[in-house]
ModelCIF file with pLDDT and N, C-alpha, C, O atoms, coordinates in Angstrom:
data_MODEL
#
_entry.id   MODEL 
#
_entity.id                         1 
_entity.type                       polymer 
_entity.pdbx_number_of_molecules   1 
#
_entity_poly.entity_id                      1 
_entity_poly.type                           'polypeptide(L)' 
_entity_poly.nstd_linkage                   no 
_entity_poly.nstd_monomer                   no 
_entity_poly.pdbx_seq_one_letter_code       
;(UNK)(UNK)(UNK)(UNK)(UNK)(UNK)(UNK)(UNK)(UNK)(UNK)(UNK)(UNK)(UNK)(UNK)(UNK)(UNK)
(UNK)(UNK)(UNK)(UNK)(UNK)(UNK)(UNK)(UNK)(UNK)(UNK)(UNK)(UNK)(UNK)(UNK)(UNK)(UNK)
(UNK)(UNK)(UNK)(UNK)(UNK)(UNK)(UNK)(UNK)(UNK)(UNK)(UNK)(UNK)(UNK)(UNK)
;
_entity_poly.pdbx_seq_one_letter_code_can   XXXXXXXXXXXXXXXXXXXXXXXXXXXXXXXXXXXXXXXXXXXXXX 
_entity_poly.pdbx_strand_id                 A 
#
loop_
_entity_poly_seq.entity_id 
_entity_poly_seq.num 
_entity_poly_seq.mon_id 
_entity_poly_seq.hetero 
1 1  UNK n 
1 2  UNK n 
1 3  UNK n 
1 4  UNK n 
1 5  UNK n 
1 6  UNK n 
1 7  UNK n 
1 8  UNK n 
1 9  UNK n 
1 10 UNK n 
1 11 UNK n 
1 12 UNK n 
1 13 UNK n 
1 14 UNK n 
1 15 UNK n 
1 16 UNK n 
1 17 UNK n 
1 18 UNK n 
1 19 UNK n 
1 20 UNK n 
1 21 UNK n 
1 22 UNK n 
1 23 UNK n 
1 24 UNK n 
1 25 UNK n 
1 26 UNK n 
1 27 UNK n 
1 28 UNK n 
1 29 UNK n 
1 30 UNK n 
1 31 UNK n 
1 32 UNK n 
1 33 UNK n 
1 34 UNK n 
1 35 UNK n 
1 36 UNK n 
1 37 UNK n 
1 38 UNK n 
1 39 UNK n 
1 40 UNK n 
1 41 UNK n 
1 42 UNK n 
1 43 UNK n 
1 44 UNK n 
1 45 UNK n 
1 46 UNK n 
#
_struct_asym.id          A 
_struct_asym.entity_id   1 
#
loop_
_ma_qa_metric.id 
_ma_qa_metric.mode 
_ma_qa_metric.name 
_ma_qa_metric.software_group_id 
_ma_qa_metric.type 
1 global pLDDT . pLDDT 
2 local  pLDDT . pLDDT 
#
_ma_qa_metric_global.metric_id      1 
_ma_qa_metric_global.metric_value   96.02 
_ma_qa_metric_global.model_id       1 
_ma_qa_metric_global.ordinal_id     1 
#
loop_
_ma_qa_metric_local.label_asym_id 
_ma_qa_metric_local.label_comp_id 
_ma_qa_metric_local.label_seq_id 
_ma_qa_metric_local.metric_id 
_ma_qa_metric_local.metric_value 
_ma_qa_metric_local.model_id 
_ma_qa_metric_local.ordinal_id 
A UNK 1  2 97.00 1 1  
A UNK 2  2 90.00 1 2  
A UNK 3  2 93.00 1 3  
A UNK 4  2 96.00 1 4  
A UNK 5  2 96.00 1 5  
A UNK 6  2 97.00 1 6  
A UNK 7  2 97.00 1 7  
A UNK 8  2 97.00 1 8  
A UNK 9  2 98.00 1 9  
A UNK 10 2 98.00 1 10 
A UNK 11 2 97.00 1 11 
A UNK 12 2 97.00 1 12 
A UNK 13 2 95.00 1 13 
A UNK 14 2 91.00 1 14 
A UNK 15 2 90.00 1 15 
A UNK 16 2 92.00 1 16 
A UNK 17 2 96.00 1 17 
A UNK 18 2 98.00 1 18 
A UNK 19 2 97.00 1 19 
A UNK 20 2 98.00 1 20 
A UNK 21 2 98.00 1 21 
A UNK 22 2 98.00 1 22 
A UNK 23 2 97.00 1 23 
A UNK 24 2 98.00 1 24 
A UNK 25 2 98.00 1 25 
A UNK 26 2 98.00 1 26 
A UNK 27 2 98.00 1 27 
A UNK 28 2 98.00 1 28 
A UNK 29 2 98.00 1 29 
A UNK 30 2 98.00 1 30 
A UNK 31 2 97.00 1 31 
A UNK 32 2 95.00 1 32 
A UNK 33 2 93.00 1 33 
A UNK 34 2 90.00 1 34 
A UNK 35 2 91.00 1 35 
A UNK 36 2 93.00 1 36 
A UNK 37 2 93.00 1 37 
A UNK 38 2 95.00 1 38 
A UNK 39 2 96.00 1 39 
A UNK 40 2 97.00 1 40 
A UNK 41 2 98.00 1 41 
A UNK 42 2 98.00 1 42 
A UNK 43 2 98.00 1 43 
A UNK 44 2 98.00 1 44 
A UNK 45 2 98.00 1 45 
A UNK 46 2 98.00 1 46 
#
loop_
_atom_site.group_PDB 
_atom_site.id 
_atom_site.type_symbol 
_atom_site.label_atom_id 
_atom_site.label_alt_id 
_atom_site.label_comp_id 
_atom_site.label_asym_id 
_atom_site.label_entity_id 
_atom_site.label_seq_id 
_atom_site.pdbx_PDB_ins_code 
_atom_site.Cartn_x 
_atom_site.Cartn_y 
_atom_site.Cartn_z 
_atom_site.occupancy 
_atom_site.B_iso_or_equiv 
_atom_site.pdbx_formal_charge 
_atom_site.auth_seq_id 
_atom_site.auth_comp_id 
_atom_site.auth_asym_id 
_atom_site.auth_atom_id 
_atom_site.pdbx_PDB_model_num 
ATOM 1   N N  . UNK A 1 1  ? 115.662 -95.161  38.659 1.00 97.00 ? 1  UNK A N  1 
ATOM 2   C CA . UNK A 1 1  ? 116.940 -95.549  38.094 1.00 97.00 ? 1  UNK A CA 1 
ATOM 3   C C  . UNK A 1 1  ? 116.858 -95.493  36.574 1.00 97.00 ? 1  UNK A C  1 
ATOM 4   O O  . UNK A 1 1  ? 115.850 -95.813  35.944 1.00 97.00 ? 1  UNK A O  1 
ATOM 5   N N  . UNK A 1 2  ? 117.899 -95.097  36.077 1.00 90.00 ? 2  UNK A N  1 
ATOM 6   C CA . UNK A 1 2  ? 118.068 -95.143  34.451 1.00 90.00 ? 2  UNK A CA 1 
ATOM 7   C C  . UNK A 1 2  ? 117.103 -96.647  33.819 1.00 90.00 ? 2  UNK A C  1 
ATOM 8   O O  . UNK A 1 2  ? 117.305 -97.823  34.122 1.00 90.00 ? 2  UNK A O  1 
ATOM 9   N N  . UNK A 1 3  ? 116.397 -96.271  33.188 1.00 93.00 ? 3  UNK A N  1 
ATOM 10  C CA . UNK A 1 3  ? 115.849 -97.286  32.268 1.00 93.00 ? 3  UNK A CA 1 
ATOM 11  C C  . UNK A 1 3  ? 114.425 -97.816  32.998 1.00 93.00 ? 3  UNK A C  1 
ATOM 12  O O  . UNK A 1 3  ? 113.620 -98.419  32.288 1.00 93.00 ? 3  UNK A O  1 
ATOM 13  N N  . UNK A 1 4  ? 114.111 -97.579  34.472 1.00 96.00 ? 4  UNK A N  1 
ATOM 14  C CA . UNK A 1 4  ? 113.385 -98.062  34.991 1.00 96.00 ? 4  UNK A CA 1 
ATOM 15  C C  . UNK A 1 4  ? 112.266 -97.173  35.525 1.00 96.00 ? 4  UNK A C  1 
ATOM 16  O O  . UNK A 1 4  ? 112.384 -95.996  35.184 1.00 96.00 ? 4  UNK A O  1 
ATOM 17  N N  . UNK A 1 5  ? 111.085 -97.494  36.370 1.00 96.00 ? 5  UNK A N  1 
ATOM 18  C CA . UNK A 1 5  ? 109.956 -96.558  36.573 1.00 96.00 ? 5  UNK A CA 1 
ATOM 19  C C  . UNK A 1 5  ? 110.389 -96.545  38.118 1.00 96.00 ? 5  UNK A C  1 
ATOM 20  O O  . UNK A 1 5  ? 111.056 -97.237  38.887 1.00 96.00 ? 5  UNK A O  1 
ATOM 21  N N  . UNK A 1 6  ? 109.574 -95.274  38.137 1.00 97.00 ? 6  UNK A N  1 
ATOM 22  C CA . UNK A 1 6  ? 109.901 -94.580  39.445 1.00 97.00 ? 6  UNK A CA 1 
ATOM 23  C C  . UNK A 1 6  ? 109.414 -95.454  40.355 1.00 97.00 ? 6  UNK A C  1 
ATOM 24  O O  . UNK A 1 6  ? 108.650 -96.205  39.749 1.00 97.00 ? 6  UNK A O  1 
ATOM 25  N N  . UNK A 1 7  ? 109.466 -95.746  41.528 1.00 97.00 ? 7  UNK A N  1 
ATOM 26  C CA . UNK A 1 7  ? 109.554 -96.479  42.372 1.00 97.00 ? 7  UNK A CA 1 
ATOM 27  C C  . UNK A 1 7  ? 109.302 -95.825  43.966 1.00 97.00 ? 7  UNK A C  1 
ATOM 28  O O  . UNK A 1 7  ? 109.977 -94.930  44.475 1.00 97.00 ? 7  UNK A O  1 
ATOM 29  N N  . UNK A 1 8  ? 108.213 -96.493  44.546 1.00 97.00 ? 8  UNK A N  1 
ATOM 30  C CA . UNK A 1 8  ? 108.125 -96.585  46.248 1.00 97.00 ? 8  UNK A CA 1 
ATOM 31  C C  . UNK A 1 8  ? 109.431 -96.631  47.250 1.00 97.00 ? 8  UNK A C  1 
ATOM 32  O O  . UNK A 1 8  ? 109.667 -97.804  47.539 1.00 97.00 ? 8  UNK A O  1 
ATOM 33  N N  . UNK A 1 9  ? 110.135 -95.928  47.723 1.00 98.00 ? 9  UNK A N  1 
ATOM 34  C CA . UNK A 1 9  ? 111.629 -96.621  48.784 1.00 98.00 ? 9  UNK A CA 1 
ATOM 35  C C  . UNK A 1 9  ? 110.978 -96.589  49.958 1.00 98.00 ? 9  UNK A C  1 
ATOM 36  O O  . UNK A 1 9  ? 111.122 -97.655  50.557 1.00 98.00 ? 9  UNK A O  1 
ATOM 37  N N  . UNK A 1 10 ? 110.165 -95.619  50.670 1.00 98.00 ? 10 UNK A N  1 
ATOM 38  C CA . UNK A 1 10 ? 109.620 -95.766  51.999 1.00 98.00 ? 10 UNK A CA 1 
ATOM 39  C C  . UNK A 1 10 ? 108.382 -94.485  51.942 1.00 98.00 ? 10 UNK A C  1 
ATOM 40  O O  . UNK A 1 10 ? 108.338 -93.514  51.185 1.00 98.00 ? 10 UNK A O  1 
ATOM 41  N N  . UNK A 1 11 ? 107.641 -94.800  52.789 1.00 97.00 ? 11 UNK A N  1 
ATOM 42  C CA . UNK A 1 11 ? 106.654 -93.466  53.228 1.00 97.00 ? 11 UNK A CA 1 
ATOM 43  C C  . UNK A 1 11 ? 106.882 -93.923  54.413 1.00 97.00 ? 11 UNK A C  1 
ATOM 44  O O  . UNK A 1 11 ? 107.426 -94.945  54.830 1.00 97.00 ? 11 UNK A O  1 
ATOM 45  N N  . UNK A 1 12 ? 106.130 -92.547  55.161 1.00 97.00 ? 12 UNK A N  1 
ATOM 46  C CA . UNK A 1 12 ? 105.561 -92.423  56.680 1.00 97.00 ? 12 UNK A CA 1 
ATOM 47  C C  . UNK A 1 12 ? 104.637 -91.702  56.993 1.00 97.00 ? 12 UNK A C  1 
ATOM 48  O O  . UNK A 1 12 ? 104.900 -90.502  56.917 1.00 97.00 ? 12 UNK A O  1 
ATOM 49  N N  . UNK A 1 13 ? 103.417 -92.019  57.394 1.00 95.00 ? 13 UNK A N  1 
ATOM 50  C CA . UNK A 1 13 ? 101.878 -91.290  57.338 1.00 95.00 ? 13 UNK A CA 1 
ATOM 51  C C  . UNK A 1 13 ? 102.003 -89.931  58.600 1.00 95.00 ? 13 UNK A C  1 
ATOM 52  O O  . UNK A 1 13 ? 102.720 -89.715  59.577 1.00 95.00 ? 13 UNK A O  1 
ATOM 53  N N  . UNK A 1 14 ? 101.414 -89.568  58.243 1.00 91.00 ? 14 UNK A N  1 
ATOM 54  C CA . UNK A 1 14 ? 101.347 -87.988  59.805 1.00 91.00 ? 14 UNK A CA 1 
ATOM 55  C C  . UNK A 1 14 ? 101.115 -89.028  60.817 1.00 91.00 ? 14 UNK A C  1 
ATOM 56  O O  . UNK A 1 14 ? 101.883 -88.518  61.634 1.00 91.00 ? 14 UNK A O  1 
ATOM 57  N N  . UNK A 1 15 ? 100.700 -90.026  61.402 1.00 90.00 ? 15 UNK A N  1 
ATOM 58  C CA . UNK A 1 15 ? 100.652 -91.076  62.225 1.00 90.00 ? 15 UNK A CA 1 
ATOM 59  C C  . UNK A 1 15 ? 101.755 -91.587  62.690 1.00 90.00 ? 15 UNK A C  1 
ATOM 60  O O  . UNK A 1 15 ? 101.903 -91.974  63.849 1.00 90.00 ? 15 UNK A O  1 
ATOM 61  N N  . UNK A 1 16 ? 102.772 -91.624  61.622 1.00 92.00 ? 16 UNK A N  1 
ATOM 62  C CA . UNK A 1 16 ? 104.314 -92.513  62.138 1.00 92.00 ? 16 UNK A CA 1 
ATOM 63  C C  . UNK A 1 16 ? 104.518 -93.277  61.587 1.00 92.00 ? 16 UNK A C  1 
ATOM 64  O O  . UNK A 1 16 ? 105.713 -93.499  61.391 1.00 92.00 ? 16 UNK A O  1 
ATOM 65  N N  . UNK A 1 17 ? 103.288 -94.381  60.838 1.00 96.00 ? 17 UNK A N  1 
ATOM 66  C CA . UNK A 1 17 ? 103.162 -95.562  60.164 1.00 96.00 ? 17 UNK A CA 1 
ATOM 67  C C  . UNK A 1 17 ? 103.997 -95.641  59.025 1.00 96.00 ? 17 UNK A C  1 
ATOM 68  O O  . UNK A 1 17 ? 103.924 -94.789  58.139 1.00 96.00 ? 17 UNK A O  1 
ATOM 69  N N  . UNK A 1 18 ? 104.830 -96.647  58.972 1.00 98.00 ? 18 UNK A N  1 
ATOM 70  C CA . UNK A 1 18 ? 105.853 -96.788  58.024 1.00 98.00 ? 18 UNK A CA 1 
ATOM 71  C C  . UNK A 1 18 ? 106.039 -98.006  56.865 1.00 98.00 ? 18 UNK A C  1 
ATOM 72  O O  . UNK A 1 18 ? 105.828 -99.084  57.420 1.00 98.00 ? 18 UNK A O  1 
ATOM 73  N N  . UNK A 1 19 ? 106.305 -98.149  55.705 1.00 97.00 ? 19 UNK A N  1 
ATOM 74  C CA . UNK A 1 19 ? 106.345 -99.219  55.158 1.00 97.00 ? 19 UNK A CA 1 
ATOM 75  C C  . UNK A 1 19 ? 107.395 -98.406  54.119 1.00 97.00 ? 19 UNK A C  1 
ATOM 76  O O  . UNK A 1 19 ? 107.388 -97.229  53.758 1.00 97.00 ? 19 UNK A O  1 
ATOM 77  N N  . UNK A 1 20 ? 108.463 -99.724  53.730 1.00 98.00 ? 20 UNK A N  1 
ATOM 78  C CA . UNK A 1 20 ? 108.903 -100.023 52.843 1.00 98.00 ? 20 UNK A CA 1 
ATOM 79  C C  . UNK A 1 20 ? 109.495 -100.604 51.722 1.00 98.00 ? 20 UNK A C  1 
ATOM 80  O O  . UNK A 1 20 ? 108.978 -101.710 51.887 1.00 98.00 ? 20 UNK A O  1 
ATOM 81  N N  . UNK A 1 21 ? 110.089 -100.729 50.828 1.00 98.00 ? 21 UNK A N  1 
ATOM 82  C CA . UNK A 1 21 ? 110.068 -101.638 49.416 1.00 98.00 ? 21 UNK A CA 1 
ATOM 83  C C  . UNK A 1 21 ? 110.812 -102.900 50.197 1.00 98.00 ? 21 UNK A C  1 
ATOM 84  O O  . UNK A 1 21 ? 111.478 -102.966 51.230 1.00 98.00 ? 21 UNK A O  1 
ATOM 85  N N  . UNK A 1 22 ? 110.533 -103.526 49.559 1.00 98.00 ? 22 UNK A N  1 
ATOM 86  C CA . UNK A 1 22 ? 111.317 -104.931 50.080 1.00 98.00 ? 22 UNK A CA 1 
ATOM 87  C C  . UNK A 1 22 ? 112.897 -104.738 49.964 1.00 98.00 ? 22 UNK A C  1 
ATOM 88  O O  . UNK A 1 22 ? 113.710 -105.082 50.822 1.00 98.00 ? 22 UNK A O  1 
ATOM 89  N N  . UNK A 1 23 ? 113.248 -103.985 48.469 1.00 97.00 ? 23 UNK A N  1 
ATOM 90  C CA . UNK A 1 23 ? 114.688 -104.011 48.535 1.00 97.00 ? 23 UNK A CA 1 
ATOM 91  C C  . UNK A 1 23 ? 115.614 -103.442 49.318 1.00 97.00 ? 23 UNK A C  1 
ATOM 92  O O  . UNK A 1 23 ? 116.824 -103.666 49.340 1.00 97.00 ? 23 UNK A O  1 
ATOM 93  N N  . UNK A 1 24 ? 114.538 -102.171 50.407 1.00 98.00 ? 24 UNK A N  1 
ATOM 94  C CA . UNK A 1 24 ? 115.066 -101.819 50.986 1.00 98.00 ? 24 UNK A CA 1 
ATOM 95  C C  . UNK A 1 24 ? 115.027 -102.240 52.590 1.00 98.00 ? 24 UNK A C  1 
ATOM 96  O O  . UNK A 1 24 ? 115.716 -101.600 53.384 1.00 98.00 ? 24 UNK A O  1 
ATOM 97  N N  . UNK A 1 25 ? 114.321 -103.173 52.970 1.00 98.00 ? 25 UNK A N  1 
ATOM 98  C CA . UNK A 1 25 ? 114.221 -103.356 54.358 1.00 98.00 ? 25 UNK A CA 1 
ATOM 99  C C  . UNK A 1 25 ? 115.325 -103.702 54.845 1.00 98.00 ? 25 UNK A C  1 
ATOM 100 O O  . UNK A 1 25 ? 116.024 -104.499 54.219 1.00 98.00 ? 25 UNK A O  1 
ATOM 101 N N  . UNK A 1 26 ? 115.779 -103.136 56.187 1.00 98.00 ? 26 UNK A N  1 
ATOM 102 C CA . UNK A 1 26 ? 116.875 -103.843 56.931 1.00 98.00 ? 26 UNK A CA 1 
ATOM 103 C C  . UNK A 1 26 ? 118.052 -103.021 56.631 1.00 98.00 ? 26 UNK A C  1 
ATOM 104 O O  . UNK A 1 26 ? 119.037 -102.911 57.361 1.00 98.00 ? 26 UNK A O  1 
ATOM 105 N N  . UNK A 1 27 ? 117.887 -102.510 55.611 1.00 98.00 ? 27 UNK A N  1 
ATOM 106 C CA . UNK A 1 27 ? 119.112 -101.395 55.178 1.00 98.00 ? 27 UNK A CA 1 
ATOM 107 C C  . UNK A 1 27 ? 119.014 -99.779  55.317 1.00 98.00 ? 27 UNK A C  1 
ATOM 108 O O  . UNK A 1 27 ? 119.958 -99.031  55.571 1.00 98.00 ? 27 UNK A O  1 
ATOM 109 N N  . UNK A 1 28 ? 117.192 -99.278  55.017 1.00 98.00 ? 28 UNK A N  1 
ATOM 110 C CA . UNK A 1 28 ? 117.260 -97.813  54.815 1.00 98.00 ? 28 UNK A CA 1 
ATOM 111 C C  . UNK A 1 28 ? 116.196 -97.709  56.039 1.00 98.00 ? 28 UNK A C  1 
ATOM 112 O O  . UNK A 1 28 ? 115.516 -98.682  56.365 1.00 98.00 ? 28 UNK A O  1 
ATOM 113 N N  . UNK A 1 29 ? 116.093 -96.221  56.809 1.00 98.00 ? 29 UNK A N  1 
ATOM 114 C CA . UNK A 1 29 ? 115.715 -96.095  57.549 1.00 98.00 ? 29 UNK A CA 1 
ATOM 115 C C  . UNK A 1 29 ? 114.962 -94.448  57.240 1.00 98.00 ? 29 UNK A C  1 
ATOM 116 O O  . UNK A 1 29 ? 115.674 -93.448  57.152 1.00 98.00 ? 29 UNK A O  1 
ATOM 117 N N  . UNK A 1 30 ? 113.289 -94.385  57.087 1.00 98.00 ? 30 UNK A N  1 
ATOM 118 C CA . UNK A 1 30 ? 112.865 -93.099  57.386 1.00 98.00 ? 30 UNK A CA 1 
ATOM 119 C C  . UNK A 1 30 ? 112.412 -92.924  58.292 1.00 98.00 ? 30 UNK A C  1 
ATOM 120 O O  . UNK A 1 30 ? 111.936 -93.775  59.044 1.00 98.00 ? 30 UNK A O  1 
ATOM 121 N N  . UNK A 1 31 ? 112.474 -91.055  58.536 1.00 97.00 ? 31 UNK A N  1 
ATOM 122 C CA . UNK A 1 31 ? 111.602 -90.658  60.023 1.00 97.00 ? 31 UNK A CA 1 
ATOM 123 C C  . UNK A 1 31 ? 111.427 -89.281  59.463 1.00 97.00 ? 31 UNK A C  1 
ATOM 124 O O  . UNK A 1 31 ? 111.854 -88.938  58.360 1.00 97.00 ? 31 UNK A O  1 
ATOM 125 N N  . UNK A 1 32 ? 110.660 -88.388  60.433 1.00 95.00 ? 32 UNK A N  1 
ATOM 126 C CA . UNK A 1 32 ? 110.717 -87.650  60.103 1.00 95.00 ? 32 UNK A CA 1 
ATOM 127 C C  . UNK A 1 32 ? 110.470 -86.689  61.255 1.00 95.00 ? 32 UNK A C  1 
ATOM 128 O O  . UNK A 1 32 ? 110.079 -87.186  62.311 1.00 95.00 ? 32 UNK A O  1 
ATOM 129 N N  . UNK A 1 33 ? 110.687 -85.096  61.167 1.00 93.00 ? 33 UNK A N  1 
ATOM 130 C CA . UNK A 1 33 ? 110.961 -84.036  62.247 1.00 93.00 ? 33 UNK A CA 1 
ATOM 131 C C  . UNK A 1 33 ? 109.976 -82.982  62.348 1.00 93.00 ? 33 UNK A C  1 
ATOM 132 O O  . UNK A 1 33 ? 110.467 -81.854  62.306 1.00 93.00 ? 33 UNK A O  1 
ATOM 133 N N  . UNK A 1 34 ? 108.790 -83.040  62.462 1.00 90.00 ? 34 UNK A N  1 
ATOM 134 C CA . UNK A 1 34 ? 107.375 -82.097  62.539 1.00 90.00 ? 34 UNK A CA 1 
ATOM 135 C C  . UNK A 1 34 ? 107.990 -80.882  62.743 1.00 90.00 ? 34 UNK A C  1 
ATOM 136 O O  . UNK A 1 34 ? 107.646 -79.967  61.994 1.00 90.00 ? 34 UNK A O  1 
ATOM 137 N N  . UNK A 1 35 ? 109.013 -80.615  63.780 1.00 91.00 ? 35 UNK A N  1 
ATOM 138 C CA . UNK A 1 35 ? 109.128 -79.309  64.327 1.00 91.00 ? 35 UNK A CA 1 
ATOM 139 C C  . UNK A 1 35 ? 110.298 -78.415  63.419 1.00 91.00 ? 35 UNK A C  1 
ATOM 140 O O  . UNK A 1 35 ? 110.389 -77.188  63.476 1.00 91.00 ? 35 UNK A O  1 
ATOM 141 N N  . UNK A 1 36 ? 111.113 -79.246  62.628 1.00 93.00 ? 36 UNK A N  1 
ATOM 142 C CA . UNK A 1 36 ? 111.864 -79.249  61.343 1.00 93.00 ? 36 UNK A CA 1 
ATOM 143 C C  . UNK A 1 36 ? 111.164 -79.063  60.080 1.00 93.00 ? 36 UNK A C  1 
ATOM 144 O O  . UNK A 1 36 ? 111.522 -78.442  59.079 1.00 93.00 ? 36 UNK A O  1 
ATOM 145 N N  . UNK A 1 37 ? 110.046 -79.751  60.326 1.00 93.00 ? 37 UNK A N  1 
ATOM 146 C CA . UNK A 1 37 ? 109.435 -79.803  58.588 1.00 93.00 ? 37 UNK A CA 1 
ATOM 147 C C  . UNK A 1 37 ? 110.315 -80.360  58.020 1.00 93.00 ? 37 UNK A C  1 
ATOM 148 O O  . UNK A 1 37 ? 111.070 -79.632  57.376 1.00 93.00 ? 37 UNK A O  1 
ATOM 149 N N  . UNK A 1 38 ? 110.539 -81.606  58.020 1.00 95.00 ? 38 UNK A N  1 
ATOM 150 C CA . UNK A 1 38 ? 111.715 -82.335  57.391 1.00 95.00 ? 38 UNK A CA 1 
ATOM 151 C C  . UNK A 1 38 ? 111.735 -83.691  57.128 1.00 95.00 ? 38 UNK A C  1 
ATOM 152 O O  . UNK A 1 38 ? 111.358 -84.155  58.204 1.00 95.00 ? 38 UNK A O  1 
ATOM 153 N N  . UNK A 1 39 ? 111.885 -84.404  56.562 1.00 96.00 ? 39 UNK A N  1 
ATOM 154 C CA . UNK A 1 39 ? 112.038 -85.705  56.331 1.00 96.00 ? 39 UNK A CA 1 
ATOM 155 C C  . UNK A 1 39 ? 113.074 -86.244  55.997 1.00 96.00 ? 39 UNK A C  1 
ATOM 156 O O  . UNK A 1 39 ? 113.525 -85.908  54.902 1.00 96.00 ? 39 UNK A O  1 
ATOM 157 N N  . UNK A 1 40 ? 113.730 -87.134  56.700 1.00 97.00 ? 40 UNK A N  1 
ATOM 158 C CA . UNK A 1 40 ? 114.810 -88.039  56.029 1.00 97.00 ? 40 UNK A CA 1 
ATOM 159 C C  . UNK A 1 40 ? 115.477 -89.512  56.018 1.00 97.00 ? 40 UNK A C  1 
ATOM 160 O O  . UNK A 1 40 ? 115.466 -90.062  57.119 1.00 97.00 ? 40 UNK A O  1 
ATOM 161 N N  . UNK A 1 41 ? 116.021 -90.199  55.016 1.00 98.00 ? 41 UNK A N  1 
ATOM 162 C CA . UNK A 1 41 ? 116.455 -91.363  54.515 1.00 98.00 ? 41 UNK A CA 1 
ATOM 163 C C  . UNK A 1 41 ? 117.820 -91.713  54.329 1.00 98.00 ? 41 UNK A C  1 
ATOM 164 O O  . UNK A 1 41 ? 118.587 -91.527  53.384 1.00 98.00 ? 41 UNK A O  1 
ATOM 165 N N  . UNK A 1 42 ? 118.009 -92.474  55.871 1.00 98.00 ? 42 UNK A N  1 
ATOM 166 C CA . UNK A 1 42 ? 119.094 -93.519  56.335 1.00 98.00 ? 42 UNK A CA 1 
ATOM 167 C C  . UNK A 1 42 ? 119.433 -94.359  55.521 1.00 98.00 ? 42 UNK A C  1 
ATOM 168 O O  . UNK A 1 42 ? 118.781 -95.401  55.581 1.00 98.00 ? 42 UNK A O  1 
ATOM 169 N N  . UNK A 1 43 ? 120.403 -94.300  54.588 1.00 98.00 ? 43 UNK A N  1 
ATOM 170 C CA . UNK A 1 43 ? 120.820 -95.610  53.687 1.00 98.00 ? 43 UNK A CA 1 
ATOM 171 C C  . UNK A 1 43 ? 122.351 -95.717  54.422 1.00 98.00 ? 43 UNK A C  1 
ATOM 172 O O  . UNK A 1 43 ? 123.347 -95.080  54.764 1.00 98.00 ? 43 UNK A O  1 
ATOM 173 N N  . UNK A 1 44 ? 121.644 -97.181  54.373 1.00 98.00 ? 44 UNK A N  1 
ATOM 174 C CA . UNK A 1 44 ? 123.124 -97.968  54.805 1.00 98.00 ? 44 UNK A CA 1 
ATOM 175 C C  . UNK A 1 44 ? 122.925 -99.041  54.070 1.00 98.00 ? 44 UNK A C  1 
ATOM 176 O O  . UNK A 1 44 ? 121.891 -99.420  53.520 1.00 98.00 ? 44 UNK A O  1 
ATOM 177 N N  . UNK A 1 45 ? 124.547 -99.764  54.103 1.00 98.00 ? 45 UNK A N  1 
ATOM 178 C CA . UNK A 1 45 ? 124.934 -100.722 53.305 1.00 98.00 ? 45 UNK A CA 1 
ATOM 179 C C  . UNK A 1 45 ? 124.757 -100.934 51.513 1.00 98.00 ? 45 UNK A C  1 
ATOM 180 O O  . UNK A 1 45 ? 124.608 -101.956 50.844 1.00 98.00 ? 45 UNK A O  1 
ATOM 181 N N  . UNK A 1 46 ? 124.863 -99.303  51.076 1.00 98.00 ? 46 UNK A N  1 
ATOM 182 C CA . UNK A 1 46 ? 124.282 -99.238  49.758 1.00 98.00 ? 46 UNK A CA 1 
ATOM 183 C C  . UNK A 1 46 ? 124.927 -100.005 48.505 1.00 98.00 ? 46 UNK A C  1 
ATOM 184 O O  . UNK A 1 46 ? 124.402 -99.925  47.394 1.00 98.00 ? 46 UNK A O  1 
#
């Protein structure tokens, strides 16, 4: 964000294992699609 340092929102390991920022729990959602090569981030309630 403007003025601020880049920042963690979520990972997910080749395992599945997931963690993310506190500000975002409960609101954003990653996953991702091996057979896609793809990754992506569910924001809700932004």
């Amino acid at each position: 964000a403007p003025g601020k340092q880049r920042e963690l929102v979520a990972a997910i390991s080749s395992g599945g294992y997931i963690n993310y920022a506190g500000s975002v729990k409960g609101r954003f959602t990653i996953s991702r699609d091996n057979a896609k090569n793809t990754v992506y981030l569910q924001m809700n309630s932004l």
